[in-house]
Protein backbone atom coordinates (compact mmCIF):
# COMPACT_ATOMS: atom_id res chain seq x y z
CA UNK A 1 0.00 0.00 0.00
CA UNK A 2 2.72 2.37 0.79
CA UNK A 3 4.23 1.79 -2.73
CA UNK A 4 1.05 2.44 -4.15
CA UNK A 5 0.77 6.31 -2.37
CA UNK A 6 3.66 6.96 -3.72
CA UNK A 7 2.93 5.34 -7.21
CA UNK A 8 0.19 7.88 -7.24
CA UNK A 9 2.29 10.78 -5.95
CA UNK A 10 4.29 10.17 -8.60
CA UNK A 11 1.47 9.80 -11.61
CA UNK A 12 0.25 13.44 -9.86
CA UNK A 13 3.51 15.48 -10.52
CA UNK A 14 4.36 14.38 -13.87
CA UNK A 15 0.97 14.90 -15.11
CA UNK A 16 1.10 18.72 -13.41
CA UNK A 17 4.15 19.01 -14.57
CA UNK A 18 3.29 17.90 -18.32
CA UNK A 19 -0.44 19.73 -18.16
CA UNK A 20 1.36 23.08 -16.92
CA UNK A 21 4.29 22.95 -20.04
CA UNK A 22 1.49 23.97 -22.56
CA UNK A 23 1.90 27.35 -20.63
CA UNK A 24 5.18 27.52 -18.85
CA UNK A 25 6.56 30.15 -21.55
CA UNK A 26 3.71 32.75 -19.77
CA UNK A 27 5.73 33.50 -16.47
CA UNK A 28 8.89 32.60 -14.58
CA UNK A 29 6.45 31.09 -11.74
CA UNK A 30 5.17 28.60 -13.67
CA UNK A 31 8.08 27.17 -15.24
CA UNK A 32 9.26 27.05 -11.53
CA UNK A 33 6.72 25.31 -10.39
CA UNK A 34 7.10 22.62 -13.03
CA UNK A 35 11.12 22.40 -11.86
CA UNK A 36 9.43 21.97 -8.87
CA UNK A 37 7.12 18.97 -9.97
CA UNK A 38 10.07 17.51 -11.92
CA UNK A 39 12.46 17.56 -8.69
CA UNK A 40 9.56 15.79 -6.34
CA UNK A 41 9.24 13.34 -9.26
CA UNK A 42 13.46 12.90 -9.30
CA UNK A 43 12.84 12.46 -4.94
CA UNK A 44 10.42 9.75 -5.56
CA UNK A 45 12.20 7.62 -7.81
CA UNK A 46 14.63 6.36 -5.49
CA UNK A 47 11.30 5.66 -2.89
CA UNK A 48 9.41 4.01 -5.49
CA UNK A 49 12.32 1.85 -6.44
CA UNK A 50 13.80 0.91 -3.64
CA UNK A 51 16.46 -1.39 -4.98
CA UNK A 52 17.76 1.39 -6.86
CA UNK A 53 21.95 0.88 -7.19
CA UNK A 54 24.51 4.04 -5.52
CA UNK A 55 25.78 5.86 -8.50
CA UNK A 56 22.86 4.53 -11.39
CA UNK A 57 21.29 7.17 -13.61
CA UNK A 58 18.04 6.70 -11.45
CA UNK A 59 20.25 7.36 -8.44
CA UNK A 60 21.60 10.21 -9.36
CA UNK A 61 17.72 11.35 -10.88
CA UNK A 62 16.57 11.08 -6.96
CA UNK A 63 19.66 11.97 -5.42
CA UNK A 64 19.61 15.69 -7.39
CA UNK A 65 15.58 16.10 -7.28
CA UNK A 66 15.40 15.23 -3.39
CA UNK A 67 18.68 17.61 -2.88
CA UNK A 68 17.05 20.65 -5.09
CA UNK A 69 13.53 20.41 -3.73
CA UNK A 70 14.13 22.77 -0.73
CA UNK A 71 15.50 25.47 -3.18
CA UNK A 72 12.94 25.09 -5.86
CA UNK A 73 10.04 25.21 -3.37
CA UNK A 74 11.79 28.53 -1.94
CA UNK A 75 11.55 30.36 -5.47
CA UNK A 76 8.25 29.01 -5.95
CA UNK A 77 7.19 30.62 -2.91
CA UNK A 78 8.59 34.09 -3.32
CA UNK A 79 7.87 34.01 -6.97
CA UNK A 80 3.99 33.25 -6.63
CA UNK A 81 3.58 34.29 -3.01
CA UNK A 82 5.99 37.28 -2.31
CA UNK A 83 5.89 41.08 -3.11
CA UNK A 84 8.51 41.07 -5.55
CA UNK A 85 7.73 40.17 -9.40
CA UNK A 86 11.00 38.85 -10.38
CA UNK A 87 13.49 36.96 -8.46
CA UNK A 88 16.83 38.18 -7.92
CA UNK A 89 19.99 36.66 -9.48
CA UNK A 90 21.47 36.44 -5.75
CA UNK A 91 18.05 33.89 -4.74
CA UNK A 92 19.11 31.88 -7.42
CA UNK A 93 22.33 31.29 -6.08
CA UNK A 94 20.88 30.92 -2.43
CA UNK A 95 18.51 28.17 -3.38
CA UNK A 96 21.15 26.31 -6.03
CA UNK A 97 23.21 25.95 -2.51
CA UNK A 98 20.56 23.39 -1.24
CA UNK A 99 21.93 21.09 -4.52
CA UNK A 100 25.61 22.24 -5.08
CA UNK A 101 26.49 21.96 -1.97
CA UNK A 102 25.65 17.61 -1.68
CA UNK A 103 26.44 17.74 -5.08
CA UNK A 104 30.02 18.91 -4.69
CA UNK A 105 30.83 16.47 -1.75
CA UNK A 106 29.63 13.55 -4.09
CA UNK A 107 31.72 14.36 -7.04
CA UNK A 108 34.46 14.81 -4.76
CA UNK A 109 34.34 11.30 -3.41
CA UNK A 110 33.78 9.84 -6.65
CA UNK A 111 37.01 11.82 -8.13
CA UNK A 112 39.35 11.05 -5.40
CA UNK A 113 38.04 7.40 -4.14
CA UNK A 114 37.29 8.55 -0.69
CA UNK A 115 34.72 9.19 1.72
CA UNK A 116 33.80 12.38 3.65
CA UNK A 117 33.13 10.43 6.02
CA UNK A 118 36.30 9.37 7.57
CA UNK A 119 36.91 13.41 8.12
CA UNK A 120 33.80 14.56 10.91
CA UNK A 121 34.82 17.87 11.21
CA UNK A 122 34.10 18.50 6.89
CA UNK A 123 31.57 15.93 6.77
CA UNK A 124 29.25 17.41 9.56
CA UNK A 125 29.63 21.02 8.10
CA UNK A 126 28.60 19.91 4.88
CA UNK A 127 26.06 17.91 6.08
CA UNK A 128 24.76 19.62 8.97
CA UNK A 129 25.22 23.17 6.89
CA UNK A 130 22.89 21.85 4.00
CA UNK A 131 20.19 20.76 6.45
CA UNK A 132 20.27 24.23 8.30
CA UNK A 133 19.61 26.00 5.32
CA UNK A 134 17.18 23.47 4.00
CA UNK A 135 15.06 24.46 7.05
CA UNK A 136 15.72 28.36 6.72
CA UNK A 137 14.66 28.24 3.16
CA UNK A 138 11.73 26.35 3.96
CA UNK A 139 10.87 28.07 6.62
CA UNK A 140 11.04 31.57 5.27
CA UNK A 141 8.54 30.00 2.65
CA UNK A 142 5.96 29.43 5.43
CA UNK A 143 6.70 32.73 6.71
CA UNK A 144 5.93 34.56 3.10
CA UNK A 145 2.89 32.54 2.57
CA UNK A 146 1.66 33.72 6.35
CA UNK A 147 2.44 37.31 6.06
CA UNK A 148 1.03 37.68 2.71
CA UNK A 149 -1.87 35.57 2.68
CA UNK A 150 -4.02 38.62 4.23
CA UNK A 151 -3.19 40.95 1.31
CA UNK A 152 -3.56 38.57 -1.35
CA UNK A 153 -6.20 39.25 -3.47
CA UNK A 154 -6.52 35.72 -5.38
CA UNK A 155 -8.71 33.70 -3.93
CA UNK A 156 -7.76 30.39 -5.29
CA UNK A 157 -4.01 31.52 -4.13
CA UNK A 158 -5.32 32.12 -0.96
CA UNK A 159 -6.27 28.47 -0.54
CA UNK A 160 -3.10 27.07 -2.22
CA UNK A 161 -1.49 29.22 0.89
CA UNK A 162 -3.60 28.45 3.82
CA UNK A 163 -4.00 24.58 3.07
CA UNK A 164 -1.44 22.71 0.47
CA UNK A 165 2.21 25.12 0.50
CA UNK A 166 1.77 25.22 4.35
CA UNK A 167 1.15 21.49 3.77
CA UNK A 168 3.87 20.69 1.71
CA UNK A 169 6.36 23.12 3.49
CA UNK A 170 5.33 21.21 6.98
CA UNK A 171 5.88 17.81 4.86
CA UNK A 172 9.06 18.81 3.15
CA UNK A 173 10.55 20.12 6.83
CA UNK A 174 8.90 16.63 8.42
CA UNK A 175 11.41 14.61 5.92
CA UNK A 176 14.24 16.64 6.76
CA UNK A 177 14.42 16.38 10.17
CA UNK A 178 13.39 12.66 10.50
CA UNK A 179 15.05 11.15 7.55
CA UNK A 180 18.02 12.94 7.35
CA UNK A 181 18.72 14.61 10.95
CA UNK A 182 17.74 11.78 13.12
CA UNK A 183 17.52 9.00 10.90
CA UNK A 184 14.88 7.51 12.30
CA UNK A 185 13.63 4.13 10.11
CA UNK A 186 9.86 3.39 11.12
CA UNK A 187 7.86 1.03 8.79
CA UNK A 188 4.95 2.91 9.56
CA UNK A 189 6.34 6.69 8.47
CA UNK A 190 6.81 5.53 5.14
CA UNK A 191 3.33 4.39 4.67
CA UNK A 192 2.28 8.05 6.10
CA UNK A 193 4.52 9.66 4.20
CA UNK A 194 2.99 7.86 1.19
CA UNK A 195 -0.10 8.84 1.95
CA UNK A 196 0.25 12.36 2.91
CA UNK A 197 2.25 12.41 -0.49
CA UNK A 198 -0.82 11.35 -2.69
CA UNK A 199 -3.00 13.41 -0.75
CA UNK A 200 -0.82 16.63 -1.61
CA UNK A 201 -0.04 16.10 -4.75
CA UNK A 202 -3.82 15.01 -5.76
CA UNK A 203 -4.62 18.70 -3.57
CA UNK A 204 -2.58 20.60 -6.08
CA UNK A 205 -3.59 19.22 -9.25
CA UNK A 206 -7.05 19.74 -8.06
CA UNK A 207 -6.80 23.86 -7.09
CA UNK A 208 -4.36 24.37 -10.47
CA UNK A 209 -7.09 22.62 -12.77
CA UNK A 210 -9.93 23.35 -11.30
CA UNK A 211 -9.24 26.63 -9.57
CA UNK A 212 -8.81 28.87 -12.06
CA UNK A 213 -5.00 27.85 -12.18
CA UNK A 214 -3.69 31.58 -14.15
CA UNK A 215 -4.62 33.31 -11.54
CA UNK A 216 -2.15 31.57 -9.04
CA UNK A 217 0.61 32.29 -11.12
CA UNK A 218 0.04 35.80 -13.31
CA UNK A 219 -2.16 38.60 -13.84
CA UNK A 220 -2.86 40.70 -17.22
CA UNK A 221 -1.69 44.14 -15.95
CA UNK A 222 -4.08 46.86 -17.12
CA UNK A 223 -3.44 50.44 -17.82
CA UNK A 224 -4.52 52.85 -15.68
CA UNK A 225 -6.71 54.75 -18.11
CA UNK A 226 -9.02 51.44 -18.55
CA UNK A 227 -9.42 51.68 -14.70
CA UNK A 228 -10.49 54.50 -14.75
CA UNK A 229 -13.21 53.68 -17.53
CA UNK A 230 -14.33 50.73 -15.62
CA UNK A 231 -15.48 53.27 -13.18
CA UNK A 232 -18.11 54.78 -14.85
CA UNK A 233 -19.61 51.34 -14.76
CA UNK A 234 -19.63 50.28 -11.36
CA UNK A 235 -21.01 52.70 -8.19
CA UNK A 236 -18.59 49.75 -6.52
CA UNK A 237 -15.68 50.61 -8.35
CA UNK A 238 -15.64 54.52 -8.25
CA UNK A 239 -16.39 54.16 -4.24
CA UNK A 240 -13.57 52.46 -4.26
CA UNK A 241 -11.06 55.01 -6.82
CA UNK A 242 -12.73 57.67 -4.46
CA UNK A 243 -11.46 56.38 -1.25
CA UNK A 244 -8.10 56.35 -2.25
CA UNK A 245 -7.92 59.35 -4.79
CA UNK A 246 -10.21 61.86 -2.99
CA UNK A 247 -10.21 60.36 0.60
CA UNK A 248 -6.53 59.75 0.62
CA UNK A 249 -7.44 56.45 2.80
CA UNK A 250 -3.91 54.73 1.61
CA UNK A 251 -2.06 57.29 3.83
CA UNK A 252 -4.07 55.74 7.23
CA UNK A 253 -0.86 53.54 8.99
CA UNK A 254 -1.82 49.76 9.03
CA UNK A 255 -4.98 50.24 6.81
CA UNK A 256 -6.11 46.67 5.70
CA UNK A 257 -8.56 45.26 3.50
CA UNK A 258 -10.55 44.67 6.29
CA UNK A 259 -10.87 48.11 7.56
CA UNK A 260 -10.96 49.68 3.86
CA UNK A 261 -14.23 46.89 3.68
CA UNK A 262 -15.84 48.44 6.53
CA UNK A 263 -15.28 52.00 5.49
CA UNK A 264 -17.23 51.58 1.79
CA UNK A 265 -19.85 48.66 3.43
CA UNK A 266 -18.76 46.57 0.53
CA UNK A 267 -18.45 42.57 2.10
CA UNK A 268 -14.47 41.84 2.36
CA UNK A 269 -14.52 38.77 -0.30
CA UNK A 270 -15.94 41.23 -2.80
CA UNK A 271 -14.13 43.85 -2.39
CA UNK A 272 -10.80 41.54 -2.55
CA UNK A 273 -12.45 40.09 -6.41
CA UNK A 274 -12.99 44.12 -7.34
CA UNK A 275 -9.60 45.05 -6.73
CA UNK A 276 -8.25 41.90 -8.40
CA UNK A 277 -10.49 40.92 -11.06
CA UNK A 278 -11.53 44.81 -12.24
CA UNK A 279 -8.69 46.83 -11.16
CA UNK A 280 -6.03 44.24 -11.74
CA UNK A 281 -3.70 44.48 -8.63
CA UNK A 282 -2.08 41.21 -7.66
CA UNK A 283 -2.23 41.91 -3.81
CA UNK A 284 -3.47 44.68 -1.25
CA UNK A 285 -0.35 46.35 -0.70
CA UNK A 286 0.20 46.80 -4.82
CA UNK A 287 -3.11 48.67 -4.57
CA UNK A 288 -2.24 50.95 -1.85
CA UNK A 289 1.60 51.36 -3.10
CA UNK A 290 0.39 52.52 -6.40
CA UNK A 291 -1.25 55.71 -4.47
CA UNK A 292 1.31 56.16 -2.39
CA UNK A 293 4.39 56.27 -5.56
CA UNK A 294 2.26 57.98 -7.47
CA UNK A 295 1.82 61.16 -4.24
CA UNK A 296 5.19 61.10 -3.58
CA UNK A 297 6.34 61.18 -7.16
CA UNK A 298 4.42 64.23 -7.86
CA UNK A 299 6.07 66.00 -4.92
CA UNK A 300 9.59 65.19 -5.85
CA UNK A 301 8.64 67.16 -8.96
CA UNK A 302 7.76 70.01 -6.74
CA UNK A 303 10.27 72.96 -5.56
CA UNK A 304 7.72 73.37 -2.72
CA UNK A 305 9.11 70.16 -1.28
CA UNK A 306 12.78 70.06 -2.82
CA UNK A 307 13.41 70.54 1.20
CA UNK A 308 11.24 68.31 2.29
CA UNK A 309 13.48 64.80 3.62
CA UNK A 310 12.11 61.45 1.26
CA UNK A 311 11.00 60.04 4.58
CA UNK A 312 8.90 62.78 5.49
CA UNK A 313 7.28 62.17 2.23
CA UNK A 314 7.34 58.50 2.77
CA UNK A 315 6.02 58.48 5.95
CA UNK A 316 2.77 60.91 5.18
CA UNK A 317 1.84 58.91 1.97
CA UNK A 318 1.19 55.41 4.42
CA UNK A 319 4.69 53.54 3.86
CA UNK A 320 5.38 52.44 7.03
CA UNK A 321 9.32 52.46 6.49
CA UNK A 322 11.89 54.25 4.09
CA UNK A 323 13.57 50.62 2.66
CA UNK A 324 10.27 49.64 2.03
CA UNK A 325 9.18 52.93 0.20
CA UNK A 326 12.70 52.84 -1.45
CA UNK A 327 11.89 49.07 -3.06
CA UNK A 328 8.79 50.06 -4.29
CA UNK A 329 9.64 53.78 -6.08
CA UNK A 330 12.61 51.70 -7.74
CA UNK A 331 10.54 49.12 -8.79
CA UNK A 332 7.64 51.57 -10.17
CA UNK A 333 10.14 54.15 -12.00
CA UNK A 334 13.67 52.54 -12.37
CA UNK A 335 15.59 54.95 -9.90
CA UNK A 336 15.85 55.75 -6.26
CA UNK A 337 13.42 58.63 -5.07
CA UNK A 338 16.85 61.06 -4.56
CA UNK A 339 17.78 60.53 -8.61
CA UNK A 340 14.00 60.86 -9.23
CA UNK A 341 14.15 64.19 -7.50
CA UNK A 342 17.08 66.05 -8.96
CA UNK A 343 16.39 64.51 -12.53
CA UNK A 344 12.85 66.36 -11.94
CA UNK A 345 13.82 69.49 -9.84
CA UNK A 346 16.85 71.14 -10.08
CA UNK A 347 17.09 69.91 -13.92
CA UNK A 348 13.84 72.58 -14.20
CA UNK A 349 15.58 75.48 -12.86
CA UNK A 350 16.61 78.48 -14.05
CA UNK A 351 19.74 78.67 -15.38
């Protein structure tokens, strides 16, 4: 029976995997995700086949997959989950570690006919070290898919984050520390693991496919003249462009989708679908952000505030913090608020 969960684990995350390539060249994300699939798949193979031989190509296959996992799950998290659109050359490197780092030690005993082994001080940093961050990656997953899951404004990815990633980060962590930090060997985890497994796995191909699965992983961006079309159609919609461009409500410190619910008396889980599905901001915060650049850009133009400090300005437009104002202006306009300033200011002044 336990063979058989995994059987079916493993049936689950090729066919996401192979259902998802039709689409992978839409967004980073998805291809992720299917790396993702692929290196479960690669974990498997040495579980399925149990008399699988050190050092044969289906070795190898599980040895990689089970040894990339942690990493791949990371960019999947930040990538779907997190603030940021892109991923950052230096998170690439971070989450290769969780492979390169096993990797290196194998190809290094293979070369020079030893084992790692017979030296405790190297072989417990390597192995110890991988494990450690492993569990930070993994754990810093958990912690994006918490913090964000208020603001996001997808449904479906809403339920991928409160049931099946927490799942599968708890599961992934689970296998670390029993398996590989205290070896324990219990007949009867392998048949839970199996089954937890198939559960998962059956989980996500469920919410991708019947879910609405774009939505988890992009969003058509729309300009910001056809938002402002679509409210001449909905009372909804302009109550809601009203709050923020009349009201100013996105300066209020800690406002939340919850409180900006109760101030227009429009019920939370629509609101969240208006915001999303008509206005086309991936999460809360990208609503409120847009605002709060767009205020503060128009005063850098200003000499009436060429005095004014950027935190000042920062601080009055809702940003709770200048490094998180600062990642947001660069992201909107390409420079830091400073360069934004003098290109705009002093390059308008009388000569």
């Amino acid at each position: 029976m336990t063979t058989f969960f995994f059987h079916v684990a493993l049936t689950q995350m090729l066919m996401c995997a192979l259902l998802l390539s039709a689409t992978c060249h839409r967004s980073t994300p998805i291809k992720l995700f299917i790396l993702l699939m692929f290196c479960g798949s690669g974990y498997l193979l040495s579980t399925v086949y149990a008399s699988v031989e050190n050092n044969t190509l289906l070795w190898w296959l599980g040895h990689m997959g089970g040894n990339a996992l942690p990493g791949v799950f990371w960019l999947v998290s930040i990538s779907v989950f997190g603030e940021q659109k892109f991923i950052k050359p230096w998170q690439y490197v971070v989450a290769s570690l969780t492979l390169a780092v096993p990797l290196t030690a194998k190809l290094f005993e293979l070369l020079f006919a030893v084992s790692l082994s017979q030296y405790e001080a190297i072989h417990g940093l390597i192995k110890y070290g991988a494990l450690l961050l492993e569990l930070v990656l993994i754990g810093h997953a958990l912690f994006i898919s918490a913090v964000q899951w208020r603001n996001d404004l997808v449904q479906d990815r809403r339920y991928i984050r409160g049931g099946v990633i927490t799942a599968a980060g708890f599961y992934i962590i689970m296998v670390i520390i029993l398996e590989q930090l205290l070896q324990i060997e219990w007949q009867g985890l392998a048949y839970f693991k199996g089954l937890l497994l198939a559960m998962l796995t059956t989980a996500v191909n469920y919410v991708l496919f019947q879910l609405k699965s774009a939505s988890l992983f992009d969003i058509p961006e729309k300009p910001v003249s056809i938002q402002r079309k679509v409210s001449v159609e909905s009372k909804e919609i302009q109550k809601i462009l009203q709050s923020m461009e009349q009201d100013k409500l996105y300066r209020q410190d800690g406002l939340t989708i919850a409180g900006l619910s109760k101030h227009l008396s429009i019920h939370e889980y629509k609101l969240r679908n208006l915001i999303n599905g008509e206005l086309c901001y991936r999460n809360f915060n990208d609503f409120l952000n847009y605002y709060r650049i767009a205020e503060v850009s128009e005063q850098l133009t200003q000499n009436d505030f060429k005095t004014t400090p950027v935190l000042t300005l920062a601080l009055e437009s809702g940003f709770r913090s200048l490094s998180s104002f600062n990642k947001a202006f660069k992201v909107k306009h390409g420079i830091t608020p400073t360069e934004y300033r003098k290109k705009h200011v002093f390059n308008d002044e009388p000569t």
